[in-house]
N, C-alpha and C. Protein backbone atom coordinates (compact mmCIF):
# COMPACT_ATOMS: atom_id res chain seq x y z
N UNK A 1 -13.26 15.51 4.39
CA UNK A 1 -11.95 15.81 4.93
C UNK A 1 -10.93 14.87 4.28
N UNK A 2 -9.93 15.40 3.84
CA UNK A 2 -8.97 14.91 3.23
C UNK A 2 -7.94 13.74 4.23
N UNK A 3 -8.36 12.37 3.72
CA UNK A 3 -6.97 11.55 4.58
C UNK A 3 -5.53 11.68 4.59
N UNK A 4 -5.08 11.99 6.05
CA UNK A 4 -3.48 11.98 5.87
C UNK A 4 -2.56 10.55 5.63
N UNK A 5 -1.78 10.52 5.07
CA UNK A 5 -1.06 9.40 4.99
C UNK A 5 0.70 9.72 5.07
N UNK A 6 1.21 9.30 6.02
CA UNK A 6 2.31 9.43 6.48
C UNK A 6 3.29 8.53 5.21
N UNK A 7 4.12 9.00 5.30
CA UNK A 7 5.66 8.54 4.30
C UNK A 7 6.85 8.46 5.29
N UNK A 8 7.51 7.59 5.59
CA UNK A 8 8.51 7.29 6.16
C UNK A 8 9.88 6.71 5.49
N UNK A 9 10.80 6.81 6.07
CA UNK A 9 12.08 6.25 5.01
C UNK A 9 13.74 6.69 5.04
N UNK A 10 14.56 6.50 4.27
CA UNK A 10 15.39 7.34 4.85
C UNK A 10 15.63 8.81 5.28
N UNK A 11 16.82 8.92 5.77
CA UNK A 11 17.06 10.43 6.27
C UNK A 11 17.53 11.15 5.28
N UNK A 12 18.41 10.22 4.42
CA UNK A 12 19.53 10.93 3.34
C UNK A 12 19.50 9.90 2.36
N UNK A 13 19.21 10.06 1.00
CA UNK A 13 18.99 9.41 -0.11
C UNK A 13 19.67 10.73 -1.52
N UNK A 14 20.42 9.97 -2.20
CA UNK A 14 21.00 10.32 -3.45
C UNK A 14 19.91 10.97 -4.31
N UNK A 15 20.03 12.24 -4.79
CA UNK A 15 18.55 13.08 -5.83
C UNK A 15 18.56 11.88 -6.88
N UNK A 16 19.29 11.17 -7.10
CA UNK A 16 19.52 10.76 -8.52
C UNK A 16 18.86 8.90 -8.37
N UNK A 17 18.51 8.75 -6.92
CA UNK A 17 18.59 6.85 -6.62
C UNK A 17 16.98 6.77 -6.85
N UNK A 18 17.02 5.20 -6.84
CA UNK A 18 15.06 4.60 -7.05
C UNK A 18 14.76 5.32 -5.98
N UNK A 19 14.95 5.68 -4.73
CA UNK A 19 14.34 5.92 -3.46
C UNK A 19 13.77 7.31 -3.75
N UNK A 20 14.69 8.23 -4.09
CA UNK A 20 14.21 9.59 -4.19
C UNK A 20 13.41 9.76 -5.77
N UNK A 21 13.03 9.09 -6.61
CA UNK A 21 12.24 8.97 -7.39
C UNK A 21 11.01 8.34 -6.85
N UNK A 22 11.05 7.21 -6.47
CA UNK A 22 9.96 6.47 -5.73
C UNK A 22 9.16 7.91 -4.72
N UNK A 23 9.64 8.61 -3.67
CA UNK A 23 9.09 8.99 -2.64
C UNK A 23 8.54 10.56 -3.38
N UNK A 24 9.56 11.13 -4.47
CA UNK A 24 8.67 12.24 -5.48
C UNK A 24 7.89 11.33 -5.91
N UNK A 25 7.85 10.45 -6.75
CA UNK A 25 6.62 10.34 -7.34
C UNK A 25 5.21 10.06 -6.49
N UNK A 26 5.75 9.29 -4.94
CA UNK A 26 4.48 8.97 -4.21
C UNK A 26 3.87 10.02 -4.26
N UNK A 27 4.76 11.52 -3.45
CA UNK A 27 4.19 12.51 -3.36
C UNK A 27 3.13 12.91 -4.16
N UNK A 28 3.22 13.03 -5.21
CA UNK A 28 2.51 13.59 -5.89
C UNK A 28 1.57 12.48 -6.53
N UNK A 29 1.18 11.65 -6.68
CA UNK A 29 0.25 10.60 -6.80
C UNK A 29 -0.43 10.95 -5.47
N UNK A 30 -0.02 10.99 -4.29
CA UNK A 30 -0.95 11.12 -3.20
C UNK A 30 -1.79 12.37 -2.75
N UNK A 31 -1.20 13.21 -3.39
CA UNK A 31 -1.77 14.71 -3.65
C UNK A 31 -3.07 14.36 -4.85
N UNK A 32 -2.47 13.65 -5.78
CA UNK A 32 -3.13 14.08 -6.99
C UNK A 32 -4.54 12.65 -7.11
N UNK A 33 -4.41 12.07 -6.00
CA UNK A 33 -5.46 10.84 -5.49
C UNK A 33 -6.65 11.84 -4.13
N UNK A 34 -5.69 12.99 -3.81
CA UNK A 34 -6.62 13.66 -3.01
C UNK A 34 -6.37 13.39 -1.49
N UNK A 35 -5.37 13.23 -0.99
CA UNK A 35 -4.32 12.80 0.03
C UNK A 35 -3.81 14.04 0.59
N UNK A 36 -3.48 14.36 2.06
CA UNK A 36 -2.36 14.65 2.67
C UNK A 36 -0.95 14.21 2.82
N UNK A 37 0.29 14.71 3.33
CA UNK A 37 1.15 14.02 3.59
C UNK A 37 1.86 14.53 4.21
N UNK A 38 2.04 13.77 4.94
CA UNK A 38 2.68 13.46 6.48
C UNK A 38 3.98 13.32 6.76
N UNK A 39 4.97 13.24 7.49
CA UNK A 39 6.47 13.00 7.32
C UNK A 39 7.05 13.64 8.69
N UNK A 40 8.17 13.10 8.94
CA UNK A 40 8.94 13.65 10.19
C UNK A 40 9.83 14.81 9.78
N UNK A 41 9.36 15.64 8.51
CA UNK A 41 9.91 16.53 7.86
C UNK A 41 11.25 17.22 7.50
N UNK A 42 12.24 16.11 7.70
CA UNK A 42 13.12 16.42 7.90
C UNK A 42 14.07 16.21 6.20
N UNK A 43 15.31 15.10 6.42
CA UNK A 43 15.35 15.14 4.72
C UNK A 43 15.31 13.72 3.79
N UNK A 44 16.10 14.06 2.74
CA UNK A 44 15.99 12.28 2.60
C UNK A 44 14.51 11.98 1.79
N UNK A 45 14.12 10.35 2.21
CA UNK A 45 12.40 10.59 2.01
C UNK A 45 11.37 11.79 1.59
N UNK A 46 11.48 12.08 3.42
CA UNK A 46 10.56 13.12 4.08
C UNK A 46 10.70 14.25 2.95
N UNK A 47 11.70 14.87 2.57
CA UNK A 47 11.88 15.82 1.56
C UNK A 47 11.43 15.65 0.11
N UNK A 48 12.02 14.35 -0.47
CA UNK A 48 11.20 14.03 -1.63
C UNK A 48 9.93 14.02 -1.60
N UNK A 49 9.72 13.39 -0.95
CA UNK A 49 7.60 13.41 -1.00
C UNK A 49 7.13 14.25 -0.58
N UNK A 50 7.79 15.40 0.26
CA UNK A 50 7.17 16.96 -0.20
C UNK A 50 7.34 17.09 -1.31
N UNK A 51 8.40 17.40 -1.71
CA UNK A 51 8.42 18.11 -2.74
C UNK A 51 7.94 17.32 -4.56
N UNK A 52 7.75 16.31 -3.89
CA UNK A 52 6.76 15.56 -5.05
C UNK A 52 5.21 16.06 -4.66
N UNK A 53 4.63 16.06 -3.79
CA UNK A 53 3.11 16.24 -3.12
C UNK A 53 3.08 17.86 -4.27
N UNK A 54 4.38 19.05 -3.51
CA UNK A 54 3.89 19.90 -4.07
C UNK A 54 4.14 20.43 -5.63
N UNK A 55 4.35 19.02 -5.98
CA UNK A 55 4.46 19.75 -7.77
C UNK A 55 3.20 18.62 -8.26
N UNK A 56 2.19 18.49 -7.93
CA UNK A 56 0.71 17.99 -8.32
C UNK A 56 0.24 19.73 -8.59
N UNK A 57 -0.68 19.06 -9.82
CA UNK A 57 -1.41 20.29 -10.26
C UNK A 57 -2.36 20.32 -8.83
N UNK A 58 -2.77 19.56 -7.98
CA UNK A 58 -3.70 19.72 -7.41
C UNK A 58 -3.88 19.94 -5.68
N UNK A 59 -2.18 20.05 -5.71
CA UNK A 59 -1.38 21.02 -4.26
C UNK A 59 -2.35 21.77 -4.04
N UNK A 60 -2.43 21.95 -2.76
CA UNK A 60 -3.23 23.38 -1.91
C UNK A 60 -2.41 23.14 -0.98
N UNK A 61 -1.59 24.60 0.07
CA UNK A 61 -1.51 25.24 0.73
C UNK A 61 -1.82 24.42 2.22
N UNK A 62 -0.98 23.22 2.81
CA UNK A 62 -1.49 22.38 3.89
C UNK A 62 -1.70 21.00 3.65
N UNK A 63 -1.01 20.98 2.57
CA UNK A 63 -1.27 19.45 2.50
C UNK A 63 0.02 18.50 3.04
N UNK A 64 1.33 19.73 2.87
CA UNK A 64 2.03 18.42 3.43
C UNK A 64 2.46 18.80 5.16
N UNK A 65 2.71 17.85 5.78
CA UNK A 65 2.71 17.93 7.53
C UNK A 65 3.58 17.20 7.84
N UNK A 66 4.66 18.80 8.74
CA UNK A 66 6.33 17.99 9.15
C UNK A 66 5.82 17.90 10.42
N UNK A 67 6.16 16.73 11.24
CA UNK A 67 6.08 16.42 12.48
C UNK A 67 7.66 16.04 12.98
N UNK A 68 8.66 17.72 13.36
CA UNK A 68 9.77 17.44 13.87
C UNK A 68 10.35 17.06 15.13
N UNK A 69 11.48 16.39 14.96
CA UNK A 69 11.94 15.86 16.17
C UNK A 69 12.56 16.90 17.53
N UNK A 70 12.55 17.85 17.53
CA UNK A 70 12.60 19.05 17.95
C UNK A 70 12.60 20.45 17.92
N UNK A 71 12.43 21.36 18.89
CA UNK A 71 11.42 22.54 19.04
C UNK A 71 12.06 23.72 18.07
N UNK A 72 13.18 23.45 17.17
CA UNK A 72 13.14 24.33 16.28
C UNK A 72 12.51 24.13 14.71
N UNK A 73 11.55 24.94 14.56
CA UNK A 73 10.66 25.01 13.36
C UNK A 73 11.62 25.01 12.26
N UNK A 74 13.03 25.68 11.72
CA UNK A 74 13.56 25.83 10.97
C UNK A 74 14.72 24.64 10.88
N UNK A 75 14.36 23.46 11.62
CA UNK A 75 15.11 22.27 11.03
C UNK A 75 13.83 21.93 9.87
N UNK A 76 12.75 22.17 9.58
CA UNK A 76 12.05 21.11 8.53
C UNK A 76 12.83 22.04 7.43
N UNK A 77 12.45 20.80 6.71
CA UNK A 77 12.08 20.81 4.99
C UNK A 77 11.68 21.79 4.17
N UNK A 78 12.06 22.93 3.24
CA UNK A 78 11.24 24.44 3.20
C UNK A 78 9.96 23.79 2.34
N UNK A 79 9.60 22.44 1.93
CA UNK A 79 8.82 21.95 1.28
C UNK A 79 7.62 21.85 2.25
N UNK A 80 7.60 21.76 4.00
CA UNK A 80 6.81 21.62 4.61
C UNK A 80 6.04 22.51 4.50
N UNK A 81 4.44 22.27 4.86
CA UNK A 81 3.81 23.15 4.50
C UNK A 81 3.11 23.63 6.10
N UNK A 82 2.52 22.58 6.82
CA UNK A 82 2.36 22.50 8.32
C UNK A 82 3.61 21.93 9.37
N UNK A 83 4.28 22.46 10.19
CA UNK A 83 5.22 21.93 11.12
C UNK A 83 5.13 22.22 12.53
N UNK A 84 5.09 20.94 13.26
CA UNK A 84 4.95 20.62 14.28
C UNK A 84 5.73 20.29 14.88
N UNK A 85 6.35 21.37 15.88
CA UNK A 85 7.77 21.21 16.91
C UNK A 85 7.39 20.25 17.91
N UNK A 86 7.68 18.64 17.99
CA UNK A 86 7.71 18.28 19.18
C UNK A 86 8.87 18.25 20.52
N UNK A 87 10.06 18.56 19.83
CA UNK A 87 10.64 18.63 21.23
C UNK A 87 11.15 17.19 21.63
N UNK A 88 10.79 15.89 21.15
CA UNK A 88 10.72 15.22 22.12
C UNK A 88 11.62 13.63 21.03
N UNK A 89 12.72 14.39 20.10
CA UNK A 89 13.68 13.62 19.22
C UNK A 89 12.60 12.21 18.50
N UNK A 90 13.66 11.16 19.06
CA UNK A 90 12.86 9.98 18.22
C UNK A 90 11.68 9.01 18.58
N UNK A 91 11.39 9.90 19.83
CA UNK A 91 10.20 9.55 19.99
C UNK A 91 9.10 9.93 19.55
N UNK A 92 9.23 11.06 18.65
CA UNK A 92 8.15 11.42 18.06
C UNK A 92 8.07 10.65 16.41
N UNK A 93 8.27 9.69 16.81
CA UNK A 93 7.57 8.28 15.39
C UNK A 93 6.70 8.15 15.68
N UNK A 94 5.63 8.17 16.95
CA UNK A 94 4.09 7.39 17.20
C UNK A 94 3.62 8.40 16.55
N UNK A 95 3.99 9.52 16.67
CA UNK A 95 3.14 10.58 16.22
C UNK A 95 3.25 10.81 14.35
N UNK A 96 4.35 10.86 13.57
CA UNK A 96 4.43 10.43 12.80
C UNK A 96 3.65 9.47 11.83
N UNK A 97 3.27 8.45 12.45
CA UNK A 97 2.40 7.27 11.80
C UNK A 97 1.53 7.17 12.49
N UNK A 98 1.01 8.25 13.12
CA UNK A 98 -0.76 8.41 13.55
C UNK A 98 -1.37 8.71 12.71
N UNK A 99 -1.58 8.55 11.58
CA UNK A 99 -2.06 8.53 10.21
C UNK A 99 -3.21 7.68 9.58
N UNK A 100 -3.48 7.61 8.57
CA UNK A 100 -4.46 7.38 8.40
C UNK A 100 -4.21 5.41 7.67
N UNK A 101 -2.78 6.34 6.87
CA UNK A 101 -2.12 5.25 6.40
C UNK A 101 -0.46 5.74 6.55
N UNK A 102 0.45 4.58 6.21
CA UNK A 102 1.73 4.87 6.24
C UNK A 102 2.23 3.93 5.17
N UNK A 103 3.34 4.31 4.48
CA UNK A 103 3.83 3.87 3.81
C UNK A 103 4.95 4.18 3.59
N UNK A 104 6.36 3.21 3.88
CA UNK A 104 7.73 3.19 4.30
C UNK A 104 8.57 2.88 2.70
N UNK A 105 8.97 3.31 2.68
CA UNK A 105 10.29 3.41 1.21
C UNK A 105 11.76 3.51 2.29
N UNK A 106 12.27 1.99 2.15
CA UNK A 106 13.46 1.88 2.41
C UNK A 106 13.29 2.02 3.49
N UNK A 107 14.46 2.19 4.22
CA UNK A 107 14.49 3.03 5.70
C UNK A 107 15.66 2.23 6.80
N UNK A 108 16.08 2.61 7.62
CA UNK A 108 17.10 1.97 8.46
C UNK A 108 16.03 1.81 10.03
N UNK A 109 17.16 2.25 11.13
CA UNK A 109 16.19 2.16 12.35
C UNK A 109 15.34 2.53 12.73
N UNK A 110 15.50 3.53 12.11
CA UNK A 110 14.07 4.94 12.47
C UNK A 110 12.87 4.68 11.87
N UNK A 111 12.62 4.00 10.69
CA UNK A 111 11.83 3.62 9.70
C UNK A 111 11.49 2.14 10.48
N UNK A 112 12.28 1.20 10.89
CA UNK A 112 11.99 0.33 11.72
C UNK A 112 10.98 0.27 12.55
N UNK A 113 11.22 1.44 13.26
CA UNK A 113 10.52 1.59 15.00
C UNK A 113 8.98 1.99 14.57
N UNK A 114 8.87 2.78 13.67
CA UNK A 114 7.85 3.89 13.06
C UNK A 114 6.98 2.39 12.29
N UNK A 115 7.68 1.69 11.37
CA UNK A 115 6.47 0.85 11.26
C UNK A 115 5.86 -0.22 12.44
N UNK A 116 6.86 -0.48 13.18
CA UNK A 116 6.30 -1.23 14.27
C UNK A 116 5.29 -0.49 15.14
N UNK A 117 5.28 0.63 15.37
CA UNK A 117 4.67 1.81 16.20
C UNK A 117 3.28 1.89 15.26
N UNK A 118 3.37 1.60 13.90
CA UNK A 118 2.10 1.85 12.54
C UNK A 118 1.45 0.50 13.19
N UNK A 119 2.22 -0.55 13.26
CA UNK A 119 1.67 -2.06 13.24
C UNK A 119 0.84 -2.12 14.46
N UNK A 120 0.94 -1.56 15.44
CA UNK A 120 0.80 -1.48 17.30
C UNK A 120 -0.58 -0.68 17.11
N UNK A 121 -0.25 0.19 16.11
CA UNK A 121 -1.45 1.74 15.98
C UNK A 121 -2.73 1.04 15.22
N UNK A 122 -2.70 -0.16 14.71
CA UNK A 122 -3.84 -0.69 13.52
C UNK A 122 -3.94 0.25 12.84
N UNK A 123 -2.52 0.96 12.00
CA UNK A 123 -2.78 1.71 11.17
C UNK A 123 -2.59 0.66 9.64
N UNK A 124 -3.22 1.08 8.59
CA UNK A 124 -3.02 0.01 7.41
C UNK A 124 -1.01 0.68 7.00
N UNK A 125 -0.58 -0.43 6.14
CA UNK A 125 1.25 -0.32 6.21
C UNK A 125 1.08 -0.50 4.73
N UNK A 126 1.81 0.03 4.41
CA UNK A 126 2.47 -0.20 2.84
C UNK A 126 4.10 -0.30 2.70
N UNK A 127 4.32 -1.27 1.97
CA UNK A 127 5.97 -0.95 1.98
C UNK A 127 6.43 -1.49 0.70
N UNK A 128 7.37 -0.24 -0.13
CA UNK A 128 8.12 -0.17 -1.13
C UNK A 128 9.00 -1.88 -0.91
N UNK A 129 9.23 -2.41 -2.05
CA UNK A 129 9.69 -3.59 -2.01
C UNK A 129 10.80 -4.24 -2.59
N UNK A 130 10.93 -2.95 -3.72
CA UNK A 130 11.90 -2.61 -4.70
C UNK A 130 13.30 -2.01 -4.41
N UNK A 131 13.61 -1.46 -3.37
CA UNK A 131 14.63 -0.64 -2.48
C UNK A 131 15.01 -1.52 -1.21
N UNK A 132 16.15 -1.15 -0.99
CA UNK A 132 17.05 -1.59 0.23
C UNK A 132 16.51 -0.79 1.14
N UNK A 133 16.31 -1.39 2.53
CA UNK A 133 15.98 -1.08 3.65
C UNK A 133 14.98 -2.04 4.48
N UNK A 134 14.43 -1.04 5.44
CA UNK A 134 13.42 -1.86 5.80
C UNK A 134 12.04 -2.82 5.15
N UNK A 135 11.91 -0.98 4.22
CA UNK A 135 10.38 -1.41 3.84
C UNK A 135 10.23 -3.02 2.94
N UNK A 136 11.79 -3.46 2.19
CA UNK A 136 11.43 -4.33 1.25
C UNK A 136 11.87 -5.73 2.54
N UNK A 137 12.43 -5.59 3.49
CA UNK A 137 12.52 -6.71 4.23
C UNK A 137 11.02 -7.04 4.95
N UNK A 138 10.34 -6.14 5.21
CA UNK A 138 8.76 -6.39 6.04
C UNK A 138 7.72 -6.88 4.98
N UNK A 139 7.68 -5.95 3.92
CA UNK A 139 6.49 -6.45 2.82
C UNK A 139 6.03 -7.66 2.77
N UNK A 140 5.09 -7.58 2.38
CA UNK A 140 3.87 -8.85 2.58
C UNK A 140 4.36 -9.83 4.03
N UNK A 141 4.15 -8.88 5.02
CA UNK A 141 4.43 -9.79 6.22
C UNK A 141 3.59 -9.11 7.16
N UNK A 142 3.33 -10.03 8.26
CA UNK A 142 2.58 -9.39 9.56
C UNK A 142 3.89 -9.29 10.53
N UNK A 143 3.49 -8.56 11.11
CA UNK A 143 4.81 -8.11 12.53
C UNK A 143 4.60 -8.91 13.19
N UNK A 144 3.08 -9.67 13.70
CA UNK A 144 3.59 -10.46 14.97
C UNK A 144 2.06 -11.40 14.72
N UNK A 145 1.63 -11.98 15.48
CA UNK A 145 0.74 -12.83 15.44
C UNK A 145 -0.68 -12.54 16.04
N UNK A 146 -0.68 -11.45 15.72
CA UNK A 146 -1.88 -10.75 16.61
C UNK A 146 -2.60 -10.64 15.48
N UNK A 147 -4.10 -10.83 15.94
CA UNK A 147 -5.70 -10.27 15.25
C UNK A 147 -5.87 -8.83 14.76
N UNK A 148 -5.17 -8.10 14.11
CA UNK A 148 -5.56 -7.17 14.08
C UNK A 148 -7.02 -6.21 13.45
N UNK A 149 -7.47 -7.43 12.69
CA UNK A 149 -8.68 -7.15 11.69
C UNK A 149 -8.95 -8.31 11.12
N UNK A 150 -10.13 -8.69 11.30
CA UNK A 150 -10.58 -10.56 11.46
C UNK A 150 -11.42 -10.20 9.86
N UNK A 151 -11.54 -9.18 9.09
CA UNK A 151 -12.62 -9.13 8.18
C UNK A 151 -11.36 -8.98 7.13
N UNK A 152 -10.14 -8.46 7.07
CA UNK A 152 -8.94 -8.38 6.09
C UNK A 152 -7.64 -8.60 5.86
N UNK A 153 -7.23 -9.41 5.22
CA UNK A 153 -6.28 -9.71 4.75
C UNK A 153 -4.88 -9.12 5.18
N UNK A 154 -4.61 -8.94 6.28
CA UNK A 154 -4.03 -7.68 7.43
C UNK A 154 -2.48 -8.40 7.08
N UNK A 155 -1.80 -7.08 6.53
CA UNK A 155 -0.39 -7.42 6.55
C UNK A 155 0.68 -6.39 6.16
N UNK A 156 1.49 -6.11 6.12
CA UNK A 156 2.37 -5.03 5.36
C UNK A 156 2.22 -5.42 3.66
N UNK A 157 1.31 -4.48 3.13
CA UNK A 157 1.21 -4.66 1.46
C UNK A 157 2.59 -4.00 1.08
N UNK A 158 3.13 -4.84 0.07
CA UNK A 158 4.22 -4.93 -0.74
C UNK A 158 4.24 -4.18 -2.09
N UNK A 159 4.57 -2.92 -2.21
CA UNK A 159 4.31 -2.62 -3.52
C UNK A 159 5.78 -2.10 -4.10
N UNK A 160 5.16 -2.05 -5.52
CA UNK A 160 6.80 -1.47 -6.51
C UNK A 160 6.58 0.50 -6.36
N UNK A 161 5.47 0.48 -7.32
CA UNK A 161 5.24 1.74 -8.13
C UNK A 161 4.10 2.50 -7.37
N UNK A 162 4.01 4.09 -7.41
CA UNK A 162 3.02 4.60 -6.61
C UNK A 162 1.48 4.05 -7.45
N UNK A 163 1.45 3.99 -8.02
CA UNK A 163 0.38 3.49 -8.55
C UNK A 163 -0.40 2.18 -7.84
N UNK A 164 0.45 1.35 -7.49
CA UNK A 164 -0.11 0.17 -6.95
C UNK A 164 -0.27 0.86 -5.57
N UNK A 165 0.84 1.81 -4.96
CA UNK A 165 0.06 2.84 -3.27
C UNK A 165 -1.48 2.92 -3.28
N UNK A 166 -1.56 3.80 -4.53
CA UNK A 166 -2.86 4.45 -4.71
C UNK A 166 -4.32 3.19 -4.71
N UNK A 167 -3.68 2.52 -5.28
CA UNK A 167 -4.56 0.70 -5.60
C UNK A 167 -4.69 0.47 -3.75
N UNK A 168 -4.07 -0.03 -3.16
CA UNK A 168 -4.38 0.27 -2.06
C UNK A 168 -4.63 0.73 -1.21
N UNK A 169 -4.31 1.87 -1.03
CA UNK A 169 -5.04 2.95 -0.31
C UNK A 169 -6.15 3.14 -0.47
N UNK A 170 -6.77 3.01 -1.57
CA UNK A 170 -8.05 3.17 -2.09
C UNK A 170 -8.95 2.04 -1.83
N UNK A 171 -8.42 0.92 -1.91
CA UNK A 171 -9.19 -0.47 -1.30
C UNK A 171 -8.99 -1.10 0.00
N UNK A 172 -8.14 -0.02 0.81
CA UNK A 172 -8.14 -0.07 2.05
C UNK A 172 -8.16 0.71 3.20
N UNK A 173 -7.77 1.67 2.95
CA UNK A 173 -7.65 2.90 4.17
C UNK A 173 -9.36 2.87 4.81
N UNK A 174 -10.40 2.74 3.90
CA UNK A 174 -11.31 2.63 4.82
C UNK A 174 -11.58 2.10 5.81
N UNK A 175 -11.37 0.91 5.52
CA UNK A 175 -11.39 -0.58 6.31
C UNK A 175 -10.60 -0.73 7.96
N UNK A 176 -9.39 -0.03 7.41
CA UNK A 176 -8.36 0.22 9.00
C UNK A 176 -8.62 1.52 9.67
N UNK A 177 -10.11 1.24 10.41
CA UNK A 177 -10.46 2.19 11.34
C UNK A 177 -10.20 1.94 13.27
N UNK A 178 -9.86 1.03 13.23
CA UNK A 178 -9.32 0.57 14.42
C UNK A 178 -8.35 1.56 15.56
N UNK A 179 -8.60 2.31 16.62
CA UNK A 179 -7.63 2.63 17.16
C UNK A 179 -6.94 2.47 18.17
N UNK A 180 -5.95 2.69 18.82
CA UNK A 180 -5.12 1.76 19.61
C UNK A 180 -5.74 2.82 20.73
N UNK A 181 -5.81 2.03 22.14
CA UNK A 181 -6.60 2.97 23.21
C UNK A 181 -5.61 2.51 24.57
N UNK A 182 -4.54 2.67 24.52
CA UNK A 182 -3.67 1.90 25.33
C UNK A 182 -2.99 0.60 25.70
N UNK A 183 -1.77 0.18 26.16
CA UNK A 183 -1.48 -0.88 26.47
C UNK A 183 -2.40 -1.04 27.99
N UNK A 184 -3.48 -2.46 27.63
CA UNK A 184 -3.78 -3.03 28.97
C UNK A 184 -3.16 -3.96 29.87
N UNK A 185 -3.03 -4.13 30.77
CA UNK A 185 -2.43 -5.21 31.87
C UNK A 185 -3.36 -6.18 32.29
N UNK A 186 -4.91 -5.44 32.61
CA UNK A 186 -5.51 -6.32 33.20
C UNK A 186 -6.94 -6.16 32.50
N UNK A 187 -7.68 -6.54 32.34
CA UNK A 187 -8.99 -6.36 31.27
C UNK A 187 -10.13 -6.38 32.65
């Protein structure tokens, strides 16, 4: 079964800036590594890395997955390939970066919440480092001081180029099998 890996980032990015080059090219490196992809399907980011995923020679029909912020199907991306009306606006980031992996290019608040929600999830993080936003302010950092994985090197990996994504993903997505099973109060 093919791993999904979520892409997060801005809403609205220039066709012509590093961001919307960066998030086509992930796309399609993550297709063409044998990847799903994931996104709040909307535009910006979410749109580039569809429409990077689906210009891999090695696209099939379901690989990329809009998880929208509400119950109309015809706000995604026509690049989406699976879309999922939640109804339920910006709270649907947990769901978003229920993934396998995530990896943030840039991003403002929304991109904020979504990696903190990745960090909470023991999902493994990647973040573009090269671009304004979030992702290059978090890279190579832990969110908070918690254990999350006592056997690895646990942190937001910092990368430039999809290539170094793929370098990690590949030497890690196994490893972050951990899943979050609720906030406890009392043990």
């Amino acid at each position: 079964m093919k791993k999904i890996i979520a892409v997060i980032g801005d809403g609205k990015i220039e066709k012509d800036s590093l961001k919307y080059k960066l998030a086509f090219e992930t796309g399609k490196a993550l297709i063409d590594a044998g990847y799903r992809v994931q996104s709040g399907g909307l535009g910006g980011i979410m749109e580039a890395v569809f429409q990077g995923a689906k210009s891999s020679e090695k696209y099939q029909d379901g690989d990329t997955i809009a998880i929208i912020p509400s119950f109309d199907r015809t706000e995604a991306n026509h690049y989406a390939d699976i879309i999922i009306p939640t109804g339920i606006d910006v709270m649907r980031n947990g769901m978003v970066v229920s993934a396998d992996g995530v990896i943030a290019i840039g991003g403002g608040s929304g991109t904020l919440s979504e990696m903190a929600l990745a960090w909470s999830l023991f999902r493994l993080v990647i973040a573009y480092c090269n671009v304004d936003g979030w992702s290059s302010e978090l890279a190579e950092r832990k969110l908070d001081s918690r254990e999350r994985y006592q056997s690895i090197d646990d942190k937001i990996y910092g990368v430039e180029t999809p290539q170094q994504v793929i370098e990690i993903l590949d030497k890690y997505v196994d490893l972050y099998t951990r899943y979050h099973h609720g906030i406890k109060y009392r043990r």
